[in-house]
Protein backbone atom coordinates (compact mmCIF):
# COMPACT_ATOMS: atom_id res chain seq x y z
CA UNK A 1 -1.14 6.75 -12.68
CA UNK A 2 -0.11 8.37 -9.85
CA UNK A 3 -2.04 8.55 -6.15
CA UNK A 4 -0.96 11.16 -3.39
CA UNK A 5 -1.51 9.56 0.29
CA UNK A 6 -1.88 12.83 2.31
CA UNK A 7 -2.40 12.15 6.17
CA UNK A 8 -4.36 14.82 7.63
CA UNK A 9 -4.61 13.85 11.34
CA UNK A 10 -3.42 14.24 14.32
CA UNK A 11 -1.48 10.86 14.81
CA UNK A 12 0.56 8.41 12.55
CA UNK A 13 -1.16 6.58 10.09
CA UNK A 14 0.15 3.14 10.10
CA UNK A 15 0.58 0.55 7.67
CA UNK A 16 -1.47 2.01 4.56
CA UNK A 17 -2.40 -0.31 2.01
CA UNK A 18 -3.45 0.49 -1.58
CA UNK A 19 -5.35 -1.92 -4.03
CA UNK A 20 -6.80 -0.88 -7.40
CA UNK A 21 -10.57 -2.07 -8.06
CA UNK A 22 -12.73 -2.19 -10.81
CA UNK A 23 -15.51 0.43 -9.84
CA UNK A 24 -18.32 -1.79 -10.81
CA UNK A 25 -18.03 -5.20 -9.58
CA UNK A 26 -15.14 -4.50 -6.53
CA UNK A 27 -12.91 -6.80 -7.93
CA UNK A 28 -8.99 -6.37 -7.94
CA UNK A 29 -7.24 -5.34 -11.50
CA UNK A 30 -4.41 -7.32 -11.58
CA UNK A 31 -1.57 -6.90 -12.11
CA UNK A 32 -0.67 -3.69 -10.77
CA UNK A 33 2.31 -2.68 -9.87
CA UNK A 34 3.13 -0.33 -6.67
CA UNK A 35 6.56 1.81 -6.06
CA UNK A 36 5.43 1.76 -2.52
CA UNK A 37 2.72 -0.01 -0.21
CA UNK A 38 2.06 -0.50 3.41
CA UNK A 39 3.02 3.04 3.85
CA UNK A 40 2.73 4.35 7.46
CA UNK A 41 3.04 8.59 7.42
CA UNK A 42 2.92 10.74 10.21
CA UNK A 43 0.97 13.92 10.95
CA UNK A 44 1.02 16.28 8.26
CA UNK A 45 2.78 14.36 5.92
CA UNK A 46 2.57 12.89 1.79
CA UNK A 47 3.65 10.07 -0.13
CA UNK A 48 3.22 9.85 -3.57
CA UNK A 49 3.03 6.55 -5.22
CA UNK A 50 3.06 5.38 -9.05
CA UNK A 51 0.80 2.57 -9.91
CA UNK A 52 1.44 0.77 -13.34
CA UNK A 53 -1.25 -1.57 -14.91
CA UNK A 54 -2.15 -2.87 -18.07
CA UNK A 55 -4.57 -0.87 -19.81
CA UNK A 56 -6.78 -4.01 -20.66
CA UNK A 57 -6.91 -5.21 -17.22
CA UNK A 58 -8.99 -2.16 -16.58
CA UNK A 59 -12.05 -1.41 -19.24
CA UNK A 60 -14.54 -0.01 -16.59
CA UNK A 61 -14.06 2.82 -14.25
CA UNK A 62 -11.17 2.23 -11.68
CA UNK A 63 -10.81 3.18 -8.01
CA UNK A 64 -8.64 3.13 -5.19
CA UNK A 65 -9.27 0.75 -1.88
CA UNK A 66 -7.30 2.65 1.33
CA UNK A 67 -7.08 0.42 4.03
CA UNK A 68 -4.10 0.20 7.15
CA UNK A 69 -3.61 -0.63 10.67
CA UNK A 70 -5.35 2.43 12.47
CA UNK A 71 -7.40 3.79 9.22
CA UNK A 72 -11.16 2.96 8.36
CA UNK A 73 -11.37 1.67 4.45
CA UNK A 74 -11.59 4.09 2.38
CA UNK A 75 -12.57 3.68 -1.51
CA UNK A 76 -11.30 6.66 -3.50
CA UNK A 77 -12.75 6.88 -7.41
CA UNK A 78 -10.16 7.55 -9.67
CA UNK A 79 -10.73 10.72 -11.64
């Protein structure tokens, strides 16, 4: 799959974290692989980042868990 980081504020966002979840219980599907993590972007700007699992690591809903330096945790459903 493939998540967009998009940082919409006014100041850098620093040291962004990404960790897939399993919707239902909050527990980490592992592994999962990452072509990028503890992204910081500044104002205005996008990263886009692959993330490769194993399809039977994941037989529930999946979501994203945002978390970084100067960010609140986020958890995004994946769609």
């Amino acid at each position: 799959m493939q998540i967009e980081l998009r940082n919409t504020g006014t100041s850098a966002a620093l040291a962004n974290k990404a960790t897939l979840l399993n919707a239902t219980d909050g527990s980490r599907i592992l592994p999962a692989y990452f072509t990028d993590n503890y992204v910081s972007l500044l104002p205005g700007e996008t990263r886009k980042i692959e993330v490769t699992y194993p399809g039977k690591s994941a037989t529930i809903p999946a979501q994203i868990a945002l978390r970084g330096w100067n960010l609140t945790k986020q958890v995004i459903p994946i769609q």
